[in-house]
Protein backbone atom coordinates (compact mmCIF):
# COMPACT_ATOMS: atom_id res chain seq x y z
CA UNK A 1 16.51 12.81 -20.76
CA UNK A 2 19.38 13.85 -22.69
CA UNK A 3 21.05 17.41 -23.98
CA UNK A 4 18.80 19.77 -25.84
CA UNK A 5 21.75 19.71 -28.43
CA UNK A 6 21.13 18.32 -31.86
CA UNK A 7 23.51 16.00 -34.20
CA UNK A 8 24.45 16.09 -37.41
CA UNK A 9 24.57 13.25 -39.96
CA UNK A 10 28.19 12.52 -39.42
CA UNK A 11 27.28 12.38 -35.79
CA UNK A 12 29.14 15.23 -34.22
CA UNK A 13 27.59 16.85 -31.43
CA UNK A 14 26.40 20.52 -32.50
CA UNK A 15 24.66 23.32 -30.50
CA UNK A 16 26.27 24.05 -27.24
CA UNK A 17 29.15 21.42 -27.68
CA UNK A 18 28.88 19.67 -24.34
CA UNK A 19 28.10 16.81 -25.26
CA UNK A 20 25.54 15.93 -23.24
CA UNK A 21 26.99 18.05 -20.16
CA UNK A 22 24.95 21.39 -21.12
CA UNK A 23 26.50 24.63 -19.25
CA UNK A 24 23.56 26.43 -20.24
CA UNK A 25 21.16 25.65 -17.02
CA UNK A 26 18.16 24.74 -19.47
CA UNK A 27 18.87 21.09 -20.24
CA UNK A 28 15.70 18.68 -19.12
CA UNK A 29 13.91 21.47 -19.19
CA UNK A 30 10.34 21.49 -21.03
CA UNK A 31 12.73 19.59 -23.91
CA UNK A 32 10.58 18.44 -27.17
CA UNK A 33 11.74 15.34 -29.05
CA UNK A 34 12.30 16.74 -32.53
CA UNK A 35 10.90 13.78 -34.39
CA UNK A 36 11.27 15.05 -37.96
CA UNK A 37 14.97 16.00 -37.35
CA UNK A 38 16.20 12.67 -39.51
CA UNK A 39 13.81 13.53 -42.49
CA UNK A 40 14.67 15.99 -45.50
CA UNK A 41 12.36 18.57 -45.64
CA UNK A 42 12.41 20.55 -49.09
CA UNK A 43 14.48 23.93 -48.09
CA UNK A 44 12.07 26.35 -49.58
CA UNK A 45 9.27 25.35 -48.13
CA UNK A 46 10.69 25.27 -44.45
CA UNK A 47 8.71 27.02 -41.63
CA UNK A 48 10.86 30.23 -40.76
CA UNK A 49 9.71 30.63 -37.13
CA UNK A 50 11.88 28.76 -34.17
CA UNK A 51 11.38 28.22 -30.88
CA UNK A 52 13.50 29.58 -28.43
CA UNK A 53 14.21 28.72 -24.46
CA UNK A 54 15.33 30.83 -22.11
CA UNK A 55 16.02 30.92 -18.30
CA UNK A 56 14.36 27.97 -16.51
CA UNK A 57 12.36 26.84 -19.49
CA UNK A 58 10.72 29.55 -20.74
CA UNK A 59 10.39 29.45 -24.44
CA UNK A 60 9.21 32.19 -27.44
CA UNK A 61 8.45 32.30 -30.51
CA UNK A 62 10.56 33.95 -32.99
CA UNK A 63 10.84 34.75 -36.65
CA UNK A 64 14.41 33.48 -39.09
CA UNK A 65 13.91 35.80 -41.36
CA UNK A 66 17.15 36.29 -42.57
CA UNK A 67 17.02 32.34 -43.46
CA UNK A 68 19.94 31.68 -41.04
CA UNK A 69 21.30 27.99 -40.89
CA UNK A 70 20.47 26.64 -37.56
CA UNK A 71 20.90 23.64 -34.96
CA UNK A 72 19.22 22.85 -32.13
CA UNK A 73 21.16 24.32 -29.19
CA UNK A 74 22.99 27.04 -30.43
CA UNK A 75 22.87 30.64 -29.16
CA UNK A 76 21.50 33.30 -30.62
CA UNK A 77 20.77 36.78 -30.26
CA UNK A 78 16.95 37.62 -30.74
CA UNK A 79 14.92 40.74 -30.65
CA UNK A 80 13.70 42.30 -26.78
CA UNK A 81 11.25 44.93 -26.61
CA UNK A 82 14.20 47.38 -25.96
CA UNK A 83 17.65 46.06 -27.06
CA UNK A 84 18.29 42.31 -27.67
CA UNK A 85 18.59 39.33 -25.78
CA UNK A 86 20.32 35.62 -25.45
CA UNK A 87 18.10 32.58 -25.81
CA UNK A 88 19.12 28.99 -27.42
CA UNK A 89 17.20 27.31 -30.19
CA UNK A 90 15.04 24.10 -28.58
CA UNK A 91 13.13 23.25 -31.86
CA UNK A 92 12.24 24.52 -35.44
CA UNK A 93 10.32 23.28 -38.41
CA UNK A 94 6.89 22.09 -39.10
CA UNK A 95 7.15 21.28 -35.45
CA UNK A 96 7.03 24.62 -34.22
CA UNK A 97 3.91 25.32 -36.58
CA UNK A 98 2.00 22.65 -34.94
CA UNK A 99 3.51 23.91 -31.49
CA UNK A 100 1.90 27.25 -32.17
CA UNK A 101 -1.43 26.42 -32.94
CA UNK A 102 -1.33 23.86 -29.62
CA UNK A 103 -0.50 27.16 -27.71
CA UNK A 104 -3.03 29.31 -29.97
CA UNK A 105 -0.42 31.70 -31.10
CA UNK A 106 -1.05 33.77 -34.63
CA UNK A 107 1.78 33.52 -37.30
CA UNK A 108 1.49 37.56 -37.64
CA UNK A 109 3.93 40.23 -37.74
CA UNK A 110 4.06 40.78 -34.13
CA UNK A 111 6.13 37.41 -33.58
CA UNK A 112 9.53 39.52 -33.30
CA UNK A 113 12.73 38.11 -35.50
CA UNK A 114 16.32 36.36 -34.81
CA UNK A 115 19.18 38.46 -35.74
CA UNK A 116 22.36 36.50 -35.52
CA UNK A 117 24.07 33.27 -33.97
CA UNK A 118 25.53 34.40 -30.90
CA UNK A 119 29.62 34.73 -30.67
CA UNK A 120 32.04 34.34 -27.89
CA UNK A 121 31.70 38.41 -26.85
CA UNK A 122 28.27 37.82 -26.66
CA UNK A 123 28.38 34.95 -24.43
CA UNK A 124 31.03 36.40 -21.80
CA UNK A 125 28.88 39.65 -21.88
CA UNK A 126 25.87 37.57 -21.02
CA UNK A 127 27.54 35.35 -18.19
CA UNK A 128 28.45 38.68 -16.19
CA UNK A 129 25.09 39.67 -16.71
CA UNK A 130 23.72 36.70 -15.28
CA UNK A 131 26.14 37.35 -12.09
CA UNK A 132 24.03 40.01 -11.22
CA UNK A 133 20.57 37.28 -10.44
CA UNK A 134 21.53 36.04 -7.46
CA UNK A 135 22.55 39.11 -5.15
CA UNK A 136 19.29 41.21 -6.55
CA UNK A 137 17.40 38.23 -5.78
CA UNK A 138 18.05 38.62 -2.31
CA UNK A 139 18.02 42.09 -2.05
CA UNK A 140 14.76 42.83 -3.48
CA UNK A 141 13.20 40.08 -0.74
CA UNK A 142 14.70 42.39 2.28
CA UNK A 143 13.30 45.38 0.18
CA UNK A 144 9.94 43.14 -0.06
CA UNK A 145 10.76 42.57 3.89
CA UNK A 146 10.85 46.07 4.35
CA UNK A 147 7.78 47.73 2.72
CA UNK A 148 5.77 44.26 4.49
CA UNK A 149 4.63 43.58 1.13
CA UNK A 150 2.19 40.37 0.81
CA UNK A 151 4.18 38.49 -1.67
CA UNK A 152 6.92 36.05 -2.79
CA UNK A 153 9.98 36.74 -5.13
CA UNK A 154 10.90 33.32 -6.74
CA UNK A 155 13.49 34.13 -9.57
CA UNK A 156 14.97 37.84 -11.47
CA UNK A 157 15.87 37.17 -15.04
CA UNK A 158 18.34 39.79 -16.07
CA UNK A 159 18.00 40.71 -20.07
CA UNK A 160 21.51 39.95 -21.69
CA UNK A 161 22.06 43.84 -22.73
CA UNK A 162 22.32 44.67 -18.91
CA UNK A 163 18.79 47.06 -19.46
CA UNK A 164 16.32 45.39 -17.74
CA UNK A 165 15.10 43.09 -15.20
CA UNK A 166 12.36 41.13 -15.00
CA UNK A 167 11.47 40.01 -11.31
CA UNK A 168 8.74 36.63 -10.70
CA UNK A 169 6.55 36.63 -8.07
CA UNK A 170 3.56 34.92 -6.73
CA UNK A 171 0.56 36.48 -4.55
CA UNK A 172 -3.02 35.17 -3.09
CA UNK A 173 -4.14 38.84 -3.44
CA UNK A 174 -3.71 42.20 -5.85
CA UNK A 175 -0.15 43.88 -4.51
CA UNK A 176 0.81 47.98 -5.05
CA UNK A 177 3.87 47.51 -5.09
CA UNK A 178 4.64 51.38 -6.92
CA UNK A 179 7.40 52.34 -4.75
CA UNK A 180 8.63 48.94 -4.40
CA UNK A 181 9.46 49.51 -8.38
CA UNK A 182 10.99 52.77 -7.99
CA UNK A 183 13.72 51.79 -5.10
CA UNK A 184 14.50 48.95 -7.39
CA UNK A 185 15.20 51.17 -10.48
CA UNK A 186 17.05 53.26 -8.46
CA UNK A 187 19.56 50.98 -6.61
CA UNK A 188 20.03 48.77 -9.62
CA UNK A 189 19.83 51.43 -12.33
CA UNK A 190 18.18 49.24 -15.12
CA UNK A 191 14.40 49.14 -16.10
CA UNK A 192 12.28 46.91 -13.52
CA UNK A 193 9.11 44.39 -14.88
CA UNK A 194 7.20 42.62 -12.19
CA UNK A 195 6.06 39.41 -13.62
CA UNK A 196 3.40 37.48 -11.33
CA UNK A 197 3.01 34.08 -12.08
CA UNK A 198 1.11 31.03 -10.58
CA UNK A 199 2.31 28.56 -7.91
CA UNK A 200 2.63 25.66 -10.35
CA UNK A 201 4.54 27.86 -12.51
CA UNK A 202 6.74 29.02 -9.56
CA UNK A 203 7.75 25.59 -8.87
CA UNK A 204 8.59 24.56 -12.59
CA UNK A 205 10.46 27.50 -12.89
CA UNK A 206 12.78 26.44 -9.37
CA UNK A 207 12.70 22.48 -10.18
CA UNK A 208 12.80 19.88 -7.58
CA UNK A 209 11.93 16.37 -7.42
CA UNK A 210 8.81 14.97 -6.75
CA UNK A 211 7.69 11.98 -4.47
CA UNK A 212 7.64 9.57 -7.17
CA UNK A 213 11.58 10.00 -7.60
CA UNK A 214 11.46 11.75 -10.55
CA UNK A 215 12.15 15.50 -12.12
CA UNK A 216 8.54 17.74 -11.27
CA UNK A 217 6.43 17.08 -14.36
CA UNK A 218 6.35 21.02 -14.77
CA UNK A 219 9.72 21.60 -15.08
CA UNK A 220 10.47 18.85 -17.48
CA UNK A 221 7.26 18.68 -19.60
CA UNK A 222 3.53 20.01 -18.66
CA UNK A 223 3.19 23.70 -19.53
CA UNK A 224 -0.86 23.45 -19.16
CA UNK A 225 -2.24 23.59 -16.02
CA UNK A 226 -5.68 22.20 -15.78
CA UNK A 227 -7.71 22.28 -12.40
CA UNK A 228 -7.35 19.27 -9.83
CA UNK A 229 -10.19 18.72 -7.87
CA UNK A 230 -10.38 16.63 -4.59
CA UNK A 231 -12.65 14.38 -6.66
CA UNK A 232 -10.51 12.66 -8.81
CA UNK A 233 -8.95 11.74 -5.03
CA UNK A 234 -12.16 10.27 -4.18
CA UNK A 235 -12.57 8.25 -7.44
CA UNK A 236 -9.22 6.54 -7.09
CA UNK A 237 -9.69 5.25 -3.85
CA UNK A 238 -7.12 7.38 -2.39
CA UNK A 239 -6.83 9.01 1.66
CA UNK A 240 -7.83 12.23 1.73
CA UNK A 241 -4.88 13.64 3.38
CA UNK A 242 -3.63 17.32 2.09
CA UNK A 243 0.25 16.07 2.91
CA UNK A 244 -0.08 13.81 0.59
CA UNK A 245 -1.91 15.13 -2.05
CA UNK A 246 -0.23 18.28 -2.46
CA UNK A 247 2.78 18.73 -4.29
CA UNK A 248 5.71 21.49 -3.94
CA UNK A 249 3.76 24.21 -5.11
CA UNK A 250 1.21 23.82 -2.07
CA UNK A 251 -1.50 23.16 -4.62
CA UNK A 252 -3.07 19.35 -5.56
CA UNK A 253 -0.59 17.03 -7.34
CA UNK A 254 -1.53 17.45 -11.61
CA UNK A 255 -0.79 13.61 -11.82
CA UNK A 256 -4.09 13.40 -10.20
CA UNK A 257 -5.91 14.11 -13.62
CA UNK A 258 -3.22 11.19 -15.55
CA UNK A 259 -5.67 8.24 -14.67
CA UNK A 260 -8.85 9.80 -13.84
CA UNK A 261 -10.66 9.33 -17.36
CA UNK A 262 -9.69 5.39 -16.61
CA UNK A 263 -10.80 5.52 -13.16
CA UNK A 264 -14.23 6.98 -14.28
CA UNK A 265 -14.41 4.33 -17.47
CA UNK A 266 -14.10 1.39 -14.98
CA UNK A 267 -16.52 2.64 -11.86
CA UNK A 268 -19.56 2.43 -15.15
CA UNK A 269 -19.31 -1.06 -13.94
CA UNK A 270 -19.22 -0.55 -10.12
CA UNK A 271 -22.30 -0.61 -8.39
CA UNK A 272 -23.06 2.22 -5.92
CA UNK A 273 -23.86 0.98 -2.26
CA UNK A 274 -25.44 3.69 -0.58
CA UNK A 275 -26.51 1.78 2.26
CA UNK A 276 -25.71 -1.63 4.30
CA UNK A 277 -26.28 -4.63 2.70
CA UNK A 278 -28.76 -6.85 4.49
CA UNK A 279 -28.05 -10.81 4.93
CA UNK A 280 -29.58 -13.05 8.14
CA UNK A 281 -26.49 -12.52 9.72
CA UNK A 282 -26.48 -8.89 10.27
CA UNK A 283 -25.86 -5.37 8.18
CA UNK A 284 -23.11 -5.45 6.03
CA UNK A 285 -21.16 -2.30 5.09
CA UNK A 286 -19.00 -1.50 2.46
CA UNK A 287 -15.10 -1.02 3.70
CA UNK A 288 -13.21 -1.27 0.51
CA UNK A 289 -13.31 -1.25 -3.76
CA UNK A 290 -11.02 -2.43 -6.12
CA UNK A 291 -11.96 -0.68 -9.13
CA UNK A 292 -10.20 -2.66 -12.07
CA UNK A 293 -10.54 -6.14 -10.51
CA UNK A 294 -14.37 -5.51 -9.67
CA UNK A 295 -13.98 -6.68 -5.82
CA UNK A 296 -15.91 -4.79 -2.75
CA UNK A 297 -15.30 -6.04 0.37
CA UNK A 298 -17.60 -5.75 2.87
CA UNK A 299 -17.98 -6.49 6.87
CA UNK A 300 -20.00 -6.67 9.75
CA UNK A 301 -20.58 -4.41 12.44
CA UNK A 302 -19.32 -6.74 15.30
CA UNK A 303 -16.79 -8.95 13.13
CA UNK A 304 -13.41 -7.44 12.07
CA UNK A 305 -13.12 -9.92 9.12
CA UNK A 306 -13.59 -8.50 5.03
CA UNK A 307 -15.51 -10.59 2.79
CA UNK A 308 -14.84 -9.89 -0.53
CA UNK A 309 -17.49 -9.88 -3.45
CA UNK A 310 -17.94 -9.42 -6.93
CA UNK A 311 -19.86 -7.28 -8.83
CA UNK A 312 -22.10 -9.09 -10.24
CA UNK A 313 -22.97 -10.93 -6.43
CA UNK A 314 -23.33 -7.34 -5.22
CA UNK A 315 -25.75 -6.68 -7.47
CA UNK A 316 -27.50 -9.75 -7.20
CA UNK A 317 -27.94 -9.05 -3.20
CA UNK A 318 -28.90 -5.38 -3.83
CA UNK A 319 -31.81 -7.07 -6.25
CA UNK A 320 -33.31 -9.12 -3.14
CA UNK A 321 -33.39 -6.55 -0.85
CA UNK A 322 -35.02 -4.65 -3.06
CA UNK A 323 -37.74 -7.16 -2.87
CA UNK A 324 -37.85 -7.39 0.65
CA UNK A 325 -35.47 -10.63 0.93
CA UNK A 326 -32.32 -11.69 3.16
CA UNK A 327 -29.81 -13.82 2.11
CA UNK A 328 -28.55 -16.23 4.57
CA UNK A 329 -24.98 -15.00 4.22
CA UNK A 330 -22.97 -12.71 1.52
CA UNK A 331 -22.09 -15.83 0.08
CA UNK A 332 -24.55 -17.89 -0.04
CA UNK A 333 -29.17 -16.91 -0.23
CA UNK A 334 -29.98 -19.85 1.67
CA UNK A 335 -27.54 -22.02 4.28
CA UNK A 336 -26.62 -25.51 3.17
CA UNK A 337 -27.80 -28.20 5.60
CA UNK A 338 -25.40 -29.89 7.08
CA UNK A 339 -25.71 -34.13 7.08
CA UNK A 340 -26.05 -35.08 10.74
CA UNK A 341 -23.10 -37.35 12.16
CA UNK A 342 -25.51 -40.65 13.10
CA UNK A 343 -25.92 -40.74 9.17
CA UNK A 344 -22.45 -40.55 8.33
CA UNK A 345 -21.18 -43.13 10.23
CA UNK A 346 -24.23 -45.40 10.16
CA UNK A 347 -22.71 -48.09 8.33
CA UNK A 348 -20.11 -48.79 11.32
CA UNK A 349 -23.17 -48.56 14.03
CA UNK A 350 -24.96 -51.78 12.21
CA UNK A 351 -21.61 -53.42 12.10
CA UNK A 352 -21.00 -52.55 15.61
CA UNK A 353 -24.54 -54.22 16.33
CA UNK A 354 -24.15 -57.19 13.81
CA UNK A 355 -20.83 -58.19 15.91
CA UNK A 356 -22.69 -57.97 19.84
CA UNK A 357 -25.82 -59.91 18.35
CA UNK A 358 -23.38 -62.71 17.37
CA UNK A 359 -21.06 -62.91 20.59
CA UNK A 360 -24.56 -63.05 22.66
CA UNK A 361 -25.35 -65.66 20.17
CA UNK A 362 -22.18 -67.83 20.47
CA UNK A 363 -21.92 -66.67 25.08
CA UNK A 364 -25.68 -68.44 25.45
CA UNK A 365 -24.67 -71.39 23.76
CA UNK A 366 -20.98 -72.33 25.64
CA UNK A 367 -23.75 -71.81 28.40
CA UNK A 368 -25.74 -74.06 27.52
CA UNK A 369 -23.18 -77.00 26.63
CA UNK A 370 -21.55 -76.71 30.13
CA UNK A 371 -23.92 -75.90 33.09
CA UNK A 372 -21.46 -77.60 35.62
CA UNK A 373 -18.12 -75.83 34.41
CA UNK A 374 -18.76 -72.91 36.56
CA UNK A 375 -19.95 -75.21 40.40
CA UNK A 376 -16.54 -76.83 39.48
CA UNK A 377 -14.62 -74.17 39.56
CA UNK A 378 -15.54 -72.51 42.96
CA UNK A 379 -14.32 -75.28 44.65
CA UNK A 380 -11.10 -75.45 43.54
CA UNK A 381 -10.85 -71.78 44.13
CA UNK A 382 -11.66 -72.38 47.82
CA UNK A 383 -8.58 -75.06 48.21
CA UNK A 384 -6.34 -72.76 46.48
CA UNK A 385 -6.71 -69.97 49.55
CA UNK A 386 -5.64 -71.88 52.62
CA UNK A 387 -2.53 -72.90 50.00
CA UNK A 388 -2.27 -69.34 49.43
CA UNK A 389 -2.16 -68.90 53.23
CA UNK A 390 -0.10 -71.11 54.19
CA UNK A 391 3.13 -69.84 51.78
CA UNK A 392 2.24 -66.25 53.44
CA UNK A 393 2.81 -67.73 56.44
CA UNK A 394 6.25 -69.61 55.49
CA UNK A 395 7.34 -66.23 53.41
CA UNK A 396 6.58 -64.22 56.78
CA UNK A 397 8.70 -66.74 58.73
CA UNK A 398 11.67 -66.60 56.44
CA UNK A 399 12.13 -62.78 56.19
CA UNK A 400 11.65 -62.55 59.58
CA UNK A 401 14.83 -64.54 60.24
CA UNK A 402 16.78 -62.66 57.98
CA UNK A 403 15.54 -59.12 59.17
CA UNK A 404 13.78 -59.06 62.80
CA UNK A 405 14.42 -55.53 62.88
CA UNK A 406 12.63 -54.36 60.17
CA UNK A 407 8.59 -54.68 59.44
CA UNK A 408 7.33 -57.59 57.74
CA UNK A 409 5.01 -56.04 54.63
CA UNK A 410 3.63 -59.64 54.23
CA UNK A 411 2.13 -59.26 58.01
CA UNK A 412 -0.50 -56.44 57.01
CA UNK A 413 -1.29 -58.84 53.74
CA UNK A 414 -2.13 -61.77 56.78
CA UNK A 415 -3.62 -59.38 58.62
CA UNK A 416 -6.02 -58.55 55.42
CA UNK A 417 -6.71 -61.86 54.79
CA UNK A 418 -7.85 -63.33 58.15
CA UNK A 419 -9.66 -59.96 58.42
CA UNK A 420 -11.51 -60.70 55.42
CA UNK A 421 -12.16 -64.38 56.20
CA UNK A 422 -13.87 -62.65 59.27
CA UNK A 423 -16.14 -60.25 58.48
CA UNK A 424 -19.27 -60.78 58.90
CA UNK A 425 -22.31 -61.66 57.41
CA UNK A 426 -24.89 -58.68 57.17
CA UNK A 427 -27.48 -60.81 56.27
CA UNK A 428 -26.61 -63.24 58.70
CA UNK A 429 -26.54 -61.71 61.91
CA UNK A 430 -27.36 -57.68 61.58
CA UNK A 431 -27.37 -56.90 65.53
CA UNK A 432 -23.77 -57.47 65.33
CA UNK A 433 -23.41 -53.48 63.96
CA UNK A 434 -23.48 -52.89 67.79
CA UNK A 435 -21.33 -55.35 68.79
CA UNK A 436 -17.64 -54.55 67.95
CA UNK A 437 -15.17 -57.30 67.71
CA UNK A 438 -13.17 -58.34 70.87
CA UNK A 439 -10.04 -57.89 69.09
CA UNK A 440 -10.45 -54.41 67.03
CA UNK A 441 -6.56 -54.60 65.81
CA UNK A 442 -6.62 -57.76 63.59
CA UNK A 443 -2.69 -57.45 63.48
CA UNK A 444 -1.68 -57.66 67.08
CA UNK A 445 -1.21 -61.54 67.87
CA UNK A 446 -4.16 -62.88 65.80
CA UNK A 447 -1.38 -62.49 62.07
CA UNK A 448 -0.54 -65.68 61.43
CA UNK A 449 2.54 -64.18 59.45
CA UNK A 450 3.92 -62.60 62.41
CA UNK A 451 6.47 -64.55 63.80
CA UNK A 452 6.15 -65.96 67.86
């Protein structure tokens, strides 16, 4: 937000004349848009009461009666209840009569009157006033200290006429503080006014910023206070953890109460799920809502997996168990059967059969066409393994010429076959069991691939 200062039509920066840098401590401060500033108003007609802001954002009411010209921002000197004081014009017009009947403030004789634009003696007076704040701030907390008074001193606003103080603090509980008053009046020698005001007050009046980056909304704008309760927490789905929902002031966040009215518009439409929700697989309990979308996720007691649902499936489960019926899942009231695989794949089985009933077909009758192909065969099988022998023999020979140091592996292949053209006949001759061969060690002398 910008400077409090207003513009004329020619565009020159009126008011405090910073242009935009205000050296007055109150700019950003509970500032009102003056939305009527561009329009002619008729001049007679014009509401004579302005608004005026003081230290940290405090603002008054007070009456022009003397009709004087003035811009937002300037400085004037208005009426105290003893002596005067310096304040700075934040809004006039038919603004401030709508601003007064917001606040519930009568347009009587008791609203007390503006008696001049502040000059430059004015000012400086009212800047060495101001001097004074900070050290009898601090002083009147050892006094506090001292007396072990249950209270906290936030701010002291000194009146620009140098007669009077007015000191803000905050307390849980009633305070006496009688001769806290008199010490003060007597070390600073002007008239003392304790002020208590509320911890949401207290921080508007000290600013800060807030969590969501920005200036606290009750230094800037909000000047009513309504109550936050930790159920508009619970209706927006949020943790309920005090660090988090409290604010500066030690009280509940008021930005709790922006959305609520949505928040309660959209759970109409959000079932309420007071207990498990039963399905064939097990209870299912609510974990999470999401309020605008219409999604509640649920899960199971032994699965750590959220299923999310709609509202209208919710309801729609909620309905059957009612009536005494499980779904088969939260999905799904009754579970799909599944095709088995033989089915699937059938086709390729009676292929698969079509093929073997054929090759049987075509195998029985080569059979048939050539009985003697087979007794043929054999025999020339039988003259092929004395050949076979015979170039073992002539290989064994040969490498044993070239190498009769080293082993022969063709001897152990002679070996194997005179040892199987050996064995015996079980059915032949089954007393032989107990009769071992002569020669147990086929290889020694009986190879005919070892060489002599």
């Amino acid at each position: 937000m910008g400077c409090a200062c207003g513009t004329k039509k020619d565009g020159k920066v009126t008011g405090c004349n910073n242009n935009g840098a205000c050296g007055t401590g109150g700019c950003n401060k509970m500032n009102v848009f003056d939305w009527l500033s561009n329009m002619e108003m008729p001049v007679e007609d014009k509401f004579d009461v302005a608004e005026i802001r003081f230290k940290n954002g405090r603002k008054d009411f007070y009456r022009n009666k003397d009709r004087i010209q003035l811009t937002t921002g300037d400085a004037v000197v208005v009426e105290a209840q003893s002596g005067h004081h310096i304040g700075y014009v934040s809004m006039q017009g038919e603004l401030v009569r709508l601003q007064m009947q917001k606040k519930k403030v009568a347009n009587d004789d008791e609203i007390k009157k503006i008696y001049r634009i502040a000059n430059q003696r004015d000012l400086e007076k009212f800047e060495e006033t101001k001097k004074r704040e900070n050290p009898t701030l601090y002083r009147t907390r050892e006094v506090i200290k001292h007396y072990k008074l249950d209270m906290k001193l936030s701010d002291v606003e000194y009146q620009a006429d140098n007669t009077k103080a007015t000191f803000f603090y905050s307390a849980e509980e009633r305070v006496d503080f009688r001769e806290l008053i008199k010490q003060l009046a007597a070390e600073f020698k002007v008239r003392v006014e304790m002020r208590q005001i509320s911890l949401r007050q207290e921080a508007g009046r000290i600013g800060g910023i807030g969590v969501c980056g920005r200036e606290l909304c009750c230094s800037t704008w909000l000047s009513d206070f309504k109550n936050v309760a930790t159920s508009a927490a619970r209706y927006q789905n949020l943790s309920l953890n005090p660090s988090k929902l409290s604010g500066q002031c030690g009280r509940l966040k008021c930005c709790l109460n922006y959305e609520l009215e949505t928040y309660m518009e959209a759970l109409q439409f959000i079932p309420e799920v007071n207990r498990p929700l039963l399905t064939d697989q097990g209870e299912a309990r609510l974990q999470k809502t999401d309020i605008f979308r219409k999604l509640m996720w649920f899960g199971y007691k032994e699965d750590n997996n959220w299923y999310p649902l709609n509202v209208e499936r919710v309801n729609e489960i909620l309905r059957l168990n009612a009536e005494g019926k499980k779904p088969a899942t939260l999905q799904l009231n009754e579970e799909e059967v599944k095709a088995p695989i033989g089915t699937l794949n059938s086709d390729l089985e009676s292929m698969d059969k079509k093929f073997k009933k054929s090759a049987k077909k075509n195998k029985h009758r080569n059979k048939n066409q050539n009985p003697n192909r087979n007794q043929n065969q054999q025999p020339n099988q039988n003259q092929q393994r004395p050949n076979q022998q015979n170039q073992n023999q002539n290989r064994g020979g040969r490498n044993a010429g070239q190498n009769r140091g080293e082993q022969n592996p063709n001897q152990n292949r002679g070996g194997q076959n005179q040892q199987r053209q050996n064995r015996p006949n079980p059915n032949q001759n089954r007393d032989r069991r107990n009769n071992p061969p002569r020669n147990p060690n086929p290889n020694k002398g009986n190879n005919p691939g070892t060489p002599s």
